[in-house]
PDB file of N, CA and C in Angstrom:
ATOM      1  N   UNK A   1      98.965  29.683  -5.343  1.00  0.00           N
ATOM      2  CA  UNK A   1      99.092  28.985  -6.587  1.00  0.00           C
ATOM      3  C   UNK A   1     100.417  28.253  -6.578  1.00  0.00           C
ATOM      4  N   UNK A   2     100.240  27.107  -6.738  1.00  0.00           N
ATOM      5  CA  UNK A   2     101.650  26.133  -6.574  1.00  0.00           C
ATOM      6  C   UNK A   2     102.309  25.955  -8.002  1.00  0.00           C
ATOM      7  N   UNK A   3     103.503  26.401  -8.819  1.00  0.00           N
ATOM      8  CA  UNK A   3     103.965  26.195 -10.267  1.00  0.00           C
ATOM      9  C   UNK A   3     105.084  25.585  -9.429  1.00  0.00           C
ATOM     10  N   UNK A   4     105.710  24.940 -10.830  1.00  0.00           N
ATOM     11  CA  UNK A   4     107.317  24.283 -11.115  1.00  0.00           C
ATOM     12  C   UNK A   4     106.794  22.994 -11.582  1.00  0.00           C
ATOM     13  N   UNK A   5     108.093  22.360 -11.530  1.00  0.00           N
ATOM     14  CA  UNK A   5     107.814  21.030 -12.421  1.00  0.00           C
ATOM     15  C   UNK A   5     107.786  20.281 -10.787  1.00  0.00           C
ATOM     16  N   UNK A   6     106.949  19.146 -11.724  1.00  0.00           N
ATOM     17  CA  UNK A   6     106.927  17.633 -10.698  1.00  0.00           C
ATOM     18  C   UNK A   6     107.686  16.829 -10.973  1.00  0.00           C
ATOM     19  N   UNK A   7     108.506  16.212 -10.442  1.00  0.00           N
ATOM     20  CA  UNK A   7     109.309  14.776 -10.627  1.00  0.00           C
ATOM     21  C   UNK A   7     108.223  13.764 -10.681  1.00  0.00           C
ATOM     22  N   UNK A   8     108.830  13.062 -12.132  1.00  0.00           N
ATOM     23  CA  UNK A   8     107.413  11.383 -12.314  1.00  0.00           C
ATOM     24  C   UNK A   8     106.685  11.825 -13.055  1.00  0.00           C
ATOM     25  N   UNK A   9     106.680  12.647 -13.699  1.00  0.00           N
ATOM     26  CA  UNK A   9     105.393  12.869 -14.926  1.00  0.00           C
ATOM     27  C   UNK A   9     105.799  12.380 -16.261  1.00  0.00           C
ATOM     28  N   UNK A  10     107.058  12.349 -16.112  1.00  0.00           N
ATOM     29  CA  UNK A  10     107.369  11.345 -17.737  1.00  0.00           C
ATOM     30  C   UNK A  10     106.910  10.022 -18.132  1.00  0.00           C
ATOM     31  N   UNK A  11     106.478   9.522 -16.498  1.00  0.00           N
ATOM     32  CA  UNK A  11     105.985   7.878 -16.925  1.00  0.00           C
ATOM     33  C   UNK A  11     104.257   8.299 -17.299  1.00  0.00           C
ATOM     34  N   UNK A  12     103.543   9.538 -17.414  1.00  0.00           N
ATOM     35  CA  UNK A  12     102.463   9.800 -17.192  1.00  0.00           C
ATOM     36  C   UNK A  12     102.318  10.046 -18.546  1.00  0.00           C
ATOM     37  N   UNK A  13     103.372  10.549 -19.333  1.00  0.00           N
ATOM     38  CA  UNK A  13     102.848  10.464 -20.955  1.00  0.00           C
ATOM     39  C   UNK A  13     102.834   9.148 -21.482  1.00  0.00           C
ATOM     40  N   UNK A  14     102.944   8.408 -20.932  1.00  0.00           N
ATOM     41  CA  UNK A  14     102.596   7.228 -21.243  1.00  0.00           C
ATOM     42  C   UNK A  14     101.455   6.024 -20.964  1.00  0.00           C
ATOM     43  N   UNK A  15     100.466   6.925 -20.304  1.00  0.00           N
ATOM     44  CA  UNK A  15      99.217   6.584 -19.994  1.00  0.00           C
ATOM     45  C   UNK A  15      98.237   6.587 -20.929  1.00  0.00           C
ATOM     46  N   UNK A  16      97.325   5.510 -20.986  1.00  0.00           N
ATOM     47  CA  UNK A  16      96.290   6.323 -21.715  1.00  0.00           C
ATOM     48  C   UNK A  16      95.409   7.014 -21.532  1.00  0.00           C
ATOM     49  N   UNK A  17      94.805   7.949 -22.893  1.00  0.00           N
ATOM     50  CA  UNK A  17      93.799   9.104 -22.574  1.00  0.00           C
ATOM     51  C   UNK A  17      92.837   8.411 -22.034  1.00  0.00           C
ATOM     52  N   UNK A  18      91.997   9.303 -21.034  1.00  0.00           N
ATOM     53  CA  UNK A  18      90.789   9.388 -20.174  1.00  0.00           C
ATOM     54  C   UNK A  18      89.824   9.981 -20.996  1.00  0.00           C
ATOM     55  N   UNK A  19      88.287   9.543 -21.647  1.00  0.00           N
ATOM     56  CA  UNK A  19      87.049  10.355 -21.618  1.00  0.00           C
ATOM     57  C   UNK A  19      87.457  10.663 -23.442  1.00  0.00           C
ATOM     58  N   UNK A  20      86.144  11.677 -23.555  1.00  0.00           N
ATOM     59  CA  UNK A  20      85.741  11.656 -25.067  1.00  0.00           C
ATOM     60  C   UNK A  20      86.391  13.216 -25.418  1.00  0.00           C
ATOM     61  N   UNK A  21      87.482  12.937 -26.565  1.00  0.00           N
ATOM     62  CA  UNK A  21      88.354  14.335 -26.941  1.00  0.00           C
ATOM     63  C   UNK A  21      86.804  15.088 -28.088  1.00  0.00           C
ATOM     64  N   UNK A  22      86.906  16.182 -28.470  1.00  0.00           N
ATOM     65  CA  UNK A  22      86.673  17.071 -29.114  1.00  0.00           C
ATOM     66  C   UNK A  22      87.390  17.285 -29.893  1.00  0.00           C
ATOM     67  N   UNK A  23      87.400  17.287 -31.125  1.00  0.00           N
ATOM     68  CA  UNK A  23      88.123  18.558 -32.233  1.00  0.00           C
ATOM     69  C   UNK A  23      87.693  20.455 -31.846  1.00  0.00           C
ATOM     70  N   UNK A  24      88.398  21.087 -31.368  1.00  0.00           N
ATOM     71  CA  UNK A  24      88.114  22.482 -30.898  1.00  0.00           C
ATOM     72  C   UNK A  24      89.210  23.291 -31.083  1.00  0.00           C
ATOM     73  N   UNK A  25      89.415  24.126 -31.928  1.00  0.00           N
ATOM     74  CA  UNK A  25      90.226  25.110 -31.545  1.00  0.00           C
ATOM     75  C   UNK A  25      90.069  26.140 -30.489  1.00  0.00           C
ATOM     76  N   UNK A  26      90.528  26.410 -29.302  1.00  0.00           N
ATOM     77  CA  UNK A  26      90.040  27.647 -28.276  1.00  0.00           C
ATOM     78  C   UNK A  26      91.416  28.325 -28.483  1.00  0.00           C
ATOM     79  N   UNK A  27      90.944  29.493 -28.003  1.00  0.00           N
ATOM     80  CA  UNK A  27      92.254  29.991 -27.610  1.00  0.00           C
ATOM     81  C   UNK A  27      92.388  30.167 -26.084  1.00  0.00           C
ATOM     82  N   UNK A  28      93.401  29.883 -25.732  1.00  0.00           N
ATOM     83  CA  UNK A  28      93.879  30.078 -24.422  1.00  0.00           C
ATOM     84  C   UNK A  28      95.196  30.426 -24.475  1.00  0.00           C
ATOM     85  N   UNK A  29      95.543  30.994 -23.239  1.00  0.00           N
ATOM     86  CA  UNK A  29      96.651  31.418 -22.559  1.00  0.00           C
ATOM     87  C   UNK A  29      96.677  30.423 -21.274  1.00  0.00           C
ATOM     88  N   UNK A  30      98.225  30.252 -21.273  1.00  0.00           N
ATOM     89  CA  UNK A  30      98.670  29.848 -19.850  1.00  0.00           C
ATOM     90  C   UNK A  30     100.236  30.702 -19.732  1.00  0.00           C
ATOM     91  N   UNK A  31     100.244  30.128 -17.944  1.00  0.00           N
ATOM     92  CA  UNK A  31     100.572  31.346 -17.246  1.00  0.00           C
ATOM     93  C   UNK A  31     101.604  30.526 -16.091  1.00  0.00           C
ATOM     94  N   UNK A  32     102.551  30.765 -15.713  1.00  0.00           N
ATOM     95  CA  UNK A  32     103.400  29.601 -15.085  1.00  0.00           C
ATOM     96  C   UNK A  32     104.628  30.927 -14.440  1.00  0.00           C
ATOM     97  N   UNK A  33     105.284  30.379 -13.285  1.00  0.00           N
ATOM     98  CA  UNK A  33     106.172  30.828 -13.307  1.00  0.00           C
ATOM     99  C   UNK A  33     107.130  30.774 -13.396  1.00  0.00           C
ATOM    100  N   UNK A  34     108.148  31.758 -12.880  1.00  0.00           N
ATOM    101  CA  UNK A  34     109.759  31.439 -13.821  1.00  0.00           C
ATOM    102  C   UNK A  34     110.135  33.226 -13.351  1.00  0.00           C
ATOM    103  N   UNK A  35     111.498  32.584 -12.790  1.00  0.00           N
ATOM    104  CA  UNK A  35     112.126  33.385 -11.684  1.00  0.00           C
ATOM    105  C   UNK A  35     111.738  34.421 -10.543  1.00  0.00           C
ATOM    106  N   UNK A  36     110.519  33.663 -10.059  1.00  0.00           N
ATOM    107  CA  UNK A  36     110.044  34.983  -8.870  1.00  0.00           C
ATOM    108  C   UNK A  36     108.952  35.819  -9.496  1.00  0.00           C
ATOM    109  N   UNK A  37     108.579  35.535 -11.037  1.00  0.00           N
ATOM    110  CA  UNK A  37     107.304  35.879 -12.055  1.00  0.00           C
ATOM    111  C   UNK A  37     106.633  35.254 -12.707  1.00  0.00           C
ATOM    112  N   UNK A  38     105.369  36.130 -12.877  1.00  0.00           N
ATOM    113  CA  UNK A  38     104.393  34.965 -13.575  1.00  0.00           C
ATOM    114  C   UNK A  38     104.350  35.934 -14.992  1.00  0.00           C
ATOM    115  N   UNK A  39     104.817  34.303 -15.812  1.00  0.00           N
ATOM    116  CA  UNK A  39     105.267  34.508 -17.203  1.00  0.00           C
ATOM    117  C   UNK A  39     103.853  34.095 -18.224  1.00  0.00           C
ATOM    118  N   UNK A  40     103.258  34.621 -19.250  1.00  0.00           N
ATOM    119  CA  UNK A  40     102.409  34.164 -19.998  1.00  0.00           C
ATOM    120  C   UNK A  40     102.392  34.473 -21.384  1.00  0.00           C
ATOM    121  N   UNK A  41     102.089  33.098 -21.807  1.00  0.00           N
ATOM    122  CA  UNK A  41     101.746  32.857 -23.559  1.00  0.00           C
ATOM    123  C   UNK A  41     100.717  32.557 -23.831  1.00  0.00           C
ATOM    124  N   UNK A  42     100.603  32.706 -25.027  1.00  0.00           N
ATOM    125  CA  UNK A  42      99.063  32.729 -25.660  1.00  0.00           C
ATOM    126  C   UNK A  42      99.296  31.678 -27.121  1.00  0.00           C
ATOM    127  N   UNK A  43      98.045  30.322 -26.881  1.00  0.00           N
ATOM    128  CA  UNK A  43      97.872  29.579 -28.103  1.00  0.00           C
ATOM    129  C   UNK A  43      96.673  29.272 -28.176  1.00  0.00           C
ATOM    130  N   UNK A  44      96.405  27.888 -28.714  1.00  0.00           N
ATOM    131  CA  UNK A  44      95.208  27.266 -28.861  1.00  0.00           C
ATOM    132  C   UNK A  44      95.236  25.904 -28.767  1.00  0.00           C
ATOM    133  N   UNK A  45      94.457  25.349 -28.739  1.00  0.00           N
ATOM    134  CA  UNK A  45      93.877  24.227 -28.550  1.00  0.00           C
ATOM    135  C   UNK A  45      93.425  23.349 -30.076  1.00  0.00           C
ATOM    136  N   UNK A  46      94.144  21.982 -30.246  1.00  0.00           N
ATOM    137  CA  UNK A  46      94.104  21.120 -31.224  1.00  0.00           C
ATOM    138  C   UNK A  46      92.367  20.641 -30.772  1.00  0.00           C
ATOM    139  N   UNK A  47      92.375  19.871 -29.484  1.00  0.00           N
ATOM    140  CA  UNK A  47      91.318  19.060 -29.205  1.00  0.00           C
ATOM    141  C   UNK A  47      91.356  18.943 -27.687  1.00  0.00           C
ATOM    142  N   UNK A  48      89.941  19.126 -26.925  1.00  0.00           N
ATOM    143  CA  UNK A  48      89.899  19.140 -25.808  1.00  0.00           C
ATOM    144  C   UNK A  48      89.492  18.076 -25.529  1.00  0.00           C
ATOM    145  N   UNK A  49      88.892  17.646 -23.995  1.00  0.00           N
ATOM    146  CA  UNK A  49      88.216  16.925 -23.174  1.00  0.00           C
ATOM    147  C   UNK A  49      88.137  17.412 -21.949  1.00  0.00           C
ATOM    148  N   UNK A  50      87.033  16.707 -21.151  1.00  0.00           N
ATOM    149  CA  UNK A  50      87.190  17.157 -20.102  1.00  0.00           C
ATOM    150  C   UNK A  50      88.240  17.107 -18.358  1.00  0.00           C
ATOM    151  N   UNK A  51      89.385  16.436 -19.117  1.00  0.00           N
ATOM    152  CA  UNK A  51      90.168  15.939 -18.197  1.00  0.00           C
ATOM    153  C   UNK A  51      91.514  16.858 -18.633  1.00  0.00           C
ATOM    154  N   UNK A  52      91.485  17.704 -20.007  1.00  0.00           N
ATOM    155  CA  UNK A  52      92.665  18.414 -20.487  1.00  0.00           C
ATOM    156  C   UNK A  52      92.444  18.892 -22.102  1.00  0.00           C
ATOM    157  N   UNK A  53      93.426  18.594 -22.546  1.00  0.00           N
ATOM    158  CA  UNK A  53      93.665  19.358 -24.112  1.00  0.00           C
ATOM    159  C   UNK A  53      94.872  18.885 -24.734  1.00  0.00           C
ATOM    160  N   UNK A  54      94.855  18.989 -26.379  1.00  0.00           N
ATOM    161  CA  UNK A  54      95.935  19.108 -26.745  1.00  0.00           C
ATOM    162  C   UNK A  54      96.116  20.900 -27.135  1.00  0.00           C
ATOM    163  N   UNK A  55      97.159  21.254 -26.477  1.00  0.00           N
ATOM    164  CA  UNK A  55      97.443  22.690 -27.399  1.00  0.00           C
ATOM    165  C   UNK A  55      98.743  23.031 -27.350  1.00  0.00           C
ATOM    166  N   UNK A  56      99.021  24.066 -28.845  1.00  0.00           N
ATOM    167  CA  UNK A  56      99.604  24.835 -29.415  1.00  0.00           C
ATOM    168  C   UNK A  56     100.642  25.687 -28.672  1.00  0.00           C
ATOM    169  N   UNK A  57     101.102  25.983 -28.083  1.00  0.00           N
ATOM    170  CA  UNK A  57     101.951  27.315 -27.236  1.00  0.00           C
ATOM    171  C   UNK A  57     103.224  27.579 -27.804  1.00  0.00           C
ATOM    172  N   UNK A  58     103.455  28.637 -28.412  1.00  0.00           N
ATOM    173  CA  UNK A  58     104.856  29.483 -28.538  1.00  0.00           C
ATOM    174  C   UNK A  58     105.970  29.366 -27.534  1.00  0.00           C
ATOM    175  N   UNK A  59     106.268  28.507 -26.736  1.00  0.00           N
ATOM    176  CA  UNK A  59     106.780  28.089 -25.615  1.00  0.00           C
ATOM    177  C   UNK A  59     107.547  26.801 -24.859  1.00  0.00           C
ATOM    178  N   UNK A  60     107.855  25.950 -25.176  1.00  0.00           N
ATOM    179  CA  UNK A  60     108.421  25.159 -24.334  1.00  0.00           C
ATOM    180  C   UNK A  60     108.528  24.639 -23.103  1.00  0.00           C
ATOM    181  N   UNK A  61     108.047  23.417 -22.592  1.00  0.00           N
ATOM    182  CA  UNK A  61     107.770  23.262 -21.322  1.00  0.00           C
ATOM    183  C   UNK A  61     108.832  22.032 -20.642  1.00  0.00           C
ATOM    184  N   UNK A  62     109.247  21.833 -19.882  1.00  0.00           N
ATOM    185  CA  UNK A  62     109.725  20.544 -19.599  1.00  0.00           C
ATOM    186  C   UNK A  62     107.986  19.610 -18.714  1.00  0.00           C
ATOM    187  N   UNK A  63     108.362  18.331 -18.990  1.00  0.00           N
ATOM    188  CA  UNK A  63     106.803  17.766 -18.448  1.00  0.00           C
ATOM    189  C   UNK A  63     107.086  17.759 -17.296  1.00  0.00           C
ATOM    190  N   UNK A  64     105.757  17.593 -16.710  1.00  0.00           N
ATOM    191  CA  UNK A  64     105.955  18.032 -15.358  1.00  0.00           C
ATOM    192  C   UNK A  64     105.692  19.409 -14.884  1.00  0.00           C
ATOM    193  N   UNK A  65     105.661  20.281 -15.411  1.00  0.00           N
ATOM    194  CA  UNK A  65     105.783  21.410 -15.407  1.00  0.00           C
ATOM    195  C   UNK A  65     103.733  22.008 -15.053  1.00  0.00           C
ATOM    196  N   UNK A  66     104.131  22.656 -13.979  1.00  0.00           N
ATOM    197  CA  UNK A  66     102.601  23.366 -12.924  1.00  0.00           C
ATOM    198  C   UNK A  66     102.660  24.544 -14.248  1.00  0.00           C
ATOM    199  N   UNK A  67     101.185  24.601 -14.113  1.00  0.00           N
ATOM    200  CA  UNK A  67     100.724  26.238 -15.065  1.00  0.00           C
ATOM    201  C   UNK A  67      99.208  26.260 -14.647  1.00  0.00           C
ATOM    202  N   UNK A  68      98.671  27.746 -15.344  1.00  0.00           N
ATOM    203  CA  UNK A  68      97.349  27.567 -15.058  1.00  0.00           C
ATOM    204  C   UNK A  68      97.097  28.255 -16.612  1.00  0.00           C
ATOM    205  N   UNK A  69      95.782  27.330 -16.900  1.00  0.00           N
ATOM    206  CA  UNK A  69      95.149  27.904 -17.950  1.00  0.00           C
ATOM    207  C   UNK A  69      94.257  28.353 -18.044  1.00  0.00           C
ATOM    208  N   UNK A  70      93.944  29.391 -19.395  1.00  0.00           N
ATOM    209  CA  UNK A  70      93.217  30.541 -19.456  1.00  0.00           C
ATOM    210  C   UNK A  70      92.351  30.515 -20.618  1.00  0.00           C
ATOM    211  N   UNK A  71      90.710  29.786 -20.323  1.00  0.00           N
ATOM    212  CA  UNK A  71      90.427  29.911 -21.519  1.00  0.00           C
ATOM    213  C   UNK A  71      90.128  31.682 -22.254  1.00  0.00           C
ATOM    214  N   UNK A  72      90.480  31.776 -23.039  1.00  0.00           N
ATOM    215  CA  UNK A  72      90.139  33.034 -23.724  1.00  0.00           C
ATOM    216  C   UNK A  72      88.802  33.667 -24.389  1.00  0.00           C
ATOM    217  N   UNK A  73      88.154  32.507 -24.250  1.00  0.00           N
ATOM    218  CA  UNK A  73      87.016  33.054 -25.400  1.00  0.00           C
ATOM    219  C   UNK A  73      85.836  32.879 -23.976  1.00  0.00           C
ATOM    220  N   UNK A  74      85.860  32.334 -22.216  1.00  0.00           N
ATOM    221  CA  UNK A  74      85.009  32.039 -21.862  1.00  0.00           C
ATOM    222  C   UNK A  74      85.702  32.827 -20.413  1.00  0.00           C
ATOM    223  N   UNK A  75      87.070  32.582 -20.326  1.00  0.00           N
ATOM    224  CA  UNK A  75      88.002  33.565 -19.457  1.00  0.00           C
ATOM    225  C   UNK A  75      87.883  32.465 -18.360  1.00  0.00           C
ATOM    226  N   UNK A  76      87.064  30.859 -18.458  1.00  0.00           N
ATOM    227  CA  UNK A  76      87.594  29.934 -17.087  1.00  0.00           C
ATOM    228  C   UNK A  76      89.112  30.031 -16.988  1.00  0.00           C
ATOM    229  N   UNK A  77      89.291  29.926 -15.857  1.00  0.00           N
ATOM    230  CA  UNK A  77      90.559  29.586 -15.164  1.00  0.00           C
ATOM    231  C   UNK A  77      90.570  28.316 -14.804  1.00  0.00           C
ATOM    232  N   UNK A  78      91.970  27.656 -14.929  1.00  0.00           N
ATOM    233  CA  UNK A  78      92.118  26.340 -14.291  1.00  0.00           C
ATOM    234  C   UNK A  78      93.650  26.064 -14.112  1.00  0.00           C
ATOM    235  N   UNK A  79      94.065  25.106 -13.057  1.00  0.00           N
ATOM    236  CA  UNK A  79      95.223  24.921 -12.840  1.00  0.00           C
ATOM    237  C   UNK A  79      95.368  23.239 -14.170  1.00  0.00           C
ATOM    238  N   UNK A  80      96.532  23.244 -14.484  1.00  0.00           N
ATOM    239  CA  UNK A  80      97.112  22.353 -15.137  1.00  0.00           C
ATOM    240  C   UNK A  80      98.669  21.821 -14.738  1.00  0.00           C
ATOM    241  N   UNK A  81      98.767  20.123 -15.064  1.00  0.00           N
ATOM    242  CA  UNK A  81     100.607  19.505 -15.691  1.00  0.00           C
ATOM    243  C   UNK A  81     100.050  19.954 -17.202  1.00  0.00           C
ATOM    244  N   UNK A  82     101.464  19.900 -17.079  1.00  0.00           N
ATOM    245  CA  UNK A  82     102.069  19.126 -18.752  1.00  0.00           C
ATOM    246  C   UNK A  82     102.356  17.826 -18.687  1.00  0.00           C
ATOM    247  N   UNK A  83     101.795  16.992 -19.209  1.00  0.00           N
ATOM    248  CA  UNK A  83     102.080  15.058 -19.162  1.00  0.00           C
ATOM    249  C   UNK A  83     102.720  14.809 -20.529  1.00  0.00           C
ATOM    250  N   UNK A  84     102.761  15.694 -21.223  1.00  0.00           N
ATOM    251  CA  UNK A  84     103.223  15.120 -23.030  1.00  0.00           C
ATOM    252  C   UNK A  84     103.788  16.508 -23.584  1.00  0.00           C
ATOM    253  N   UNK A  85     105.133  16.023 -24.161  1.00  0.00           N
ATOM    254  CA  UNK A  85     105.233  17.395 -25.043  1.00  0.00           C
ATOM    255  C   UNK A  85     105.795  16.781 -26.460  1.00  0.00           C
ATOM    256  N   UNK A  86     105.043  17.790 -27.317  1.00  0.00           N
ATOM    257  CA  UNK A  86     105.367  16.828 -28.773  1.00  0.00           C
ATOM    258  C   UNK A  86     106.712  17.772 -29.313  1.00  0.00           C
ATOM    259  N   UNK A  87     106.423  17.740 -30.519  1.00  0.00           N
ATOM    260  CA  UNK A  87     107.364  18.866 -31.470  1.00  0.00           C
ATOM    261  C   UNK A  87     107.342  20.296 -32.024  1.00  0.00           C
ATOM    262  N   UNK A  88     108.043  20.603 -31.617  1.00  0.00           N
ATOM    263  CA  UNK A  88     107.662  22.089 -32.136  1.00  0.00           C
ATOM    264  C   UNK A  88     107.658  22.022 -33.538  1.00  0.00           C
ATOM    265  N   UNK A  89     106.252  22.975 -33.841  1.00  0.00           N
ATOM    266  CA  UNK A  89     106.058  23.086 -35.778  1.00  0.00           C
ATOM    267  C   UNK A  89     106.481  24.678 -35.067  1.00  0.00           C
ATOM    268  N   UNK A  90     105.713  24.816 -36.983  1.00  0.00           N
ATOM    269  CA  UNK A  90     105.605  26.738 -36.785  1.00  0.00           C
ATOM    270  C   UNK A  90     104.958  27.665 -35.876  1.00  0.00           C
ATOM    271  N   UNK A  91     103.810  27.183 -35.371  1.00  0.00           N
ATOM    272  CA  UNK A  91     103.076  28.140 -34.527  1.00  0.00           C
ATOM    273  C   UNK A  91     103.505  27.940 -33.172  1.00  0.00           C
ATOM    274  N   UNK A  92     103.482  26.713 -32.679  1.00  0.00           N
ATOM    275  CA  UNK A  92     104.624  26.687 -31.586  1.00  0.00           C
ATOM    276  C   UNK A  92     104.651  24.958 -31.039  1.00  0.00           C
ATOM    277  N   UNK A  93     104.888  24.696 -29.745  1.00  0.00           N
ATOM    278  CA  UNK A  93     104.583  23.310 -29.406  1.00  0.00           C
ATOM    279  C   UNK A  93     103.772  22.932 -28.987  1.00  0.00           C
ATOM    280  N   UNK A  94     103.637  21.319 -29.533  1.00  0.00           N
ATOM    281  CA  UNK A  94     102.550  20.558 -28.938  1.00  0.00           C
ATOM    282  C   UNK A  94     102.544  20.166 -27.286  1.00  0.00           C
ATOM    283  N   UNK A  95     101.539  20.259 -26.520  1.00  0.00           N
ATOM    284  CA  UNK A  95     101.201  20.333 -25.294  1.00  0.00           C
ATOM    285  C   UNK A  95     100.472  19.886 -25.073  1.00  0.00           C
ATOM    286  N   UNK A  96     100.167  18.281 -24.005  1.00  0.00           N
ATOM    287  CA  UNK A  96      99.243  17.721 -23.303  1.00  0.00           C
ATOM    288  C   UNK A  96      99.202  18.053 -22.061  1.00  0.00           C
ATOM    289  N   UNK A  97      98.123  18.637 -21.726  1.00  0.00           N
ATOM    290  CA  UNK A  97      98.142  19.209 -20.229  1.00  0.00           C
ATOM    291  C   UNK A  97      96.831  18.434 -19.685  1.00  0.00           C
ATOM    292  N   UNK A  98      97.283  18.379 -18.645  1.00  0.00           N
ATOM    293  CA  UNK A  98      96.363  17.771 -17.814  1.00  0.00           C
ATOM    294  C   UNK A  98      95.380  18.685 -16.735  1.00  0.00           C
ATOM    295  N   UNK A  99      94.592  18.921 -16.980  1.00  0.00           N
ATOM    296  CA  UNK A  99      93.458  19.962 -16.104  1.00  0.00           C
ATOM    297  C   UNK A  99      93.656  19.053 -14.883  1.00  0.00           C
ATOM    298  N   UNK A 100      93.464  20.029 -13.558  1.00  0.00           N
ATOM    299  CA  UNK A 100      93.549  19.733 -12.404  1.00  0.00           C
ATOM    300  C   UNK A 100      92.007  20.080 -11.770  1.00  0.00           C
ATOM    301  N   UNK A 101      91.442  19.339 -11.397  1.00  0.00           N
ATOM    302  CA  UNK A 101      89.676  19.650 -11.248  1.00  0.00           C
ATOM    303  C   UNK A 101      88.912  20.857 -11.851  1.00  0.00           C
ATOM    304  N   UNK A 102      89.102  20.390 -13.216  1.00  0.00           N
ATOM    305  CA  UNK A 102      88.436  21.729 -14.149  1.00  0.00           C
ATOM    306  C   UNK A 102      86.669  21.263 -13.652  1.00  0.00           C
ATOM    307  N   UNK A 103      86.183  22.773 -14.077  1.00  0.00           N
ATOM    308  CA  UNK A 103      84.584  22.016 -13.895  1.00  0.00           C
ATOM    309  C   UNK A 103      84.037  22.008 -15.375  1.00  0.00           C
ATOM    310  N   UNK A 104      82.645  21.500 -15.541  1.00  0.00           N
ATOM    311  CA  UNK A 104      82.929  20.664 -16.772  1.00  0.00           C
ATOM    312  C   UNK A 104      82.639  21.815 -18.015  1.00  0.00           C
ATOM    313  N   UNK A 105      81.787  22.466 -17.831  1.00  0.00           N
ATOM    314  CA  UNK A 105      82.070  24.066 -18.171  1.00  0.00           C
ATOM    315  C   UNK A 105      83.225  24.624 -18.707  1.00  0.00           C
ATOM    316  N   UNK A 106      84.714  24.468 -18.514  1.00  0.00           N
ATOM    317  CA  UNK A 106      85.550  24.693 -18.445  1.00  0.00           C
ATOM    318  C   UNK A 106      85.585  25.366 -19.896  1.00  0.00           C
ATOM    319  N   UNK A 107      86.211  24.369 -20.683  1.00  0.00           N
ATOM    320  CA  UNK A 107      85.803  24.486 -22.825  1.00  0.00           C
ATOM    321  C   UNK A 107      84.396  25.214 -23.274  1.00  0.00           C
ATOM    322  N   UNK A 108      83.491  25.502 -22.427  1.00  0.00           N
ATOM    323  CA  UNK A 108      81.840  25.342 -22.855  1.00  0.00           C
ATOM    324  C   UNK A 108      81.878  24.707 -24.104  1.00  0.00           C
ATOM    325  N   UNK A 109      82.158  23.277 -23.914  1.00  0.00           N
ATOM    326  CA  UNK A 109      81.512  22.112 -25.246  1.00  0.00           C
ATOM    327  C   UNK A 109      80.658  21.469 -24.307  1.00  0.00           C
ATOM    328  N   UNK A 110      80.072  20.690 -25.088  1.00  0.00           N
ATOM    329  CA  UNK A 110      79.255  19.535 -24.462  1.00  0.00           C
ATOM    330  C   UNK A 110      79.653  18.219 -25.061  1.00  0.00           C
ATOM    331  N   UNK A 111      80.341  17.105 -23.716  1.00  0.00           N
ATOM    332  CA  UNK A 111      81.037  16.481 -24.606  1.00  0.00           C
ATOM    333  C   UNK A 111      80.176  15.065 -24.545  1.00  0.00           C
ATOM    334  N   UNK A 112      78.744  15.186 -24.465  1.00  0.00           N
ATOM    335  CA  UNK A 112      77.954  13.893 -24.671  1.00  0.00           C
ATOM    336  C   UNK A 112      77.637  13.494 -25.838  1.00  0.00           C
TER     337      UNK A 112
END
């Protein structure tokens, strides 16, 4: 499993979105490391697609930043970036992650 940040993903929040988002709350966990351990938090999901998500995490990321996510309610696994990080509210920060060949299953939505 390859984590840390990538150099060049800041020009990548500035792309536009790919494919048809969802309104979904899931819960997921992601899981990244950080000092020689694999560290994990638990949020949710604003709105998916099948190329990523917006979600929620108690956590802080710099972009760029390798993780893998965990859906919770279906238990897929998938590797993810972070391409966007918004503002932290109360529940925690906003997070655009980018799924790394999720299969389409991933959310179980159907996004036709």
């Amino acid at each position: 499993m390859a984590f840390g940040n990538v150099s060049g993903f800041e020009s990548a929040a500035h792309s536009v979105r790919a494919g048809v988002r969802v309104n979904a709350r899931v819960a997921i966990a992601v899981e990244w490391m950080e000092d020689g351990q694999t560290k994990r938090a638990e949020g949710y999901t604003a709105d998916t697609s099948t190329k990523g998500c917006l979600a929620v995490v108690p956590q802080g990321f710099p972009v760029g930043q390798r993780m893998r996510v965990i859906n919770l309610v279906n238990h897929n696994v998938c590797e993810a970036i972070l391409i966007w990080r918004g503002h932290e509210g109360r529940t925690g920060w906003e997070l655009g992650l980018e799924l790394q060949n999720a299969p389409l299953e991933f959310w179980g939505v159907d996004f036709q």
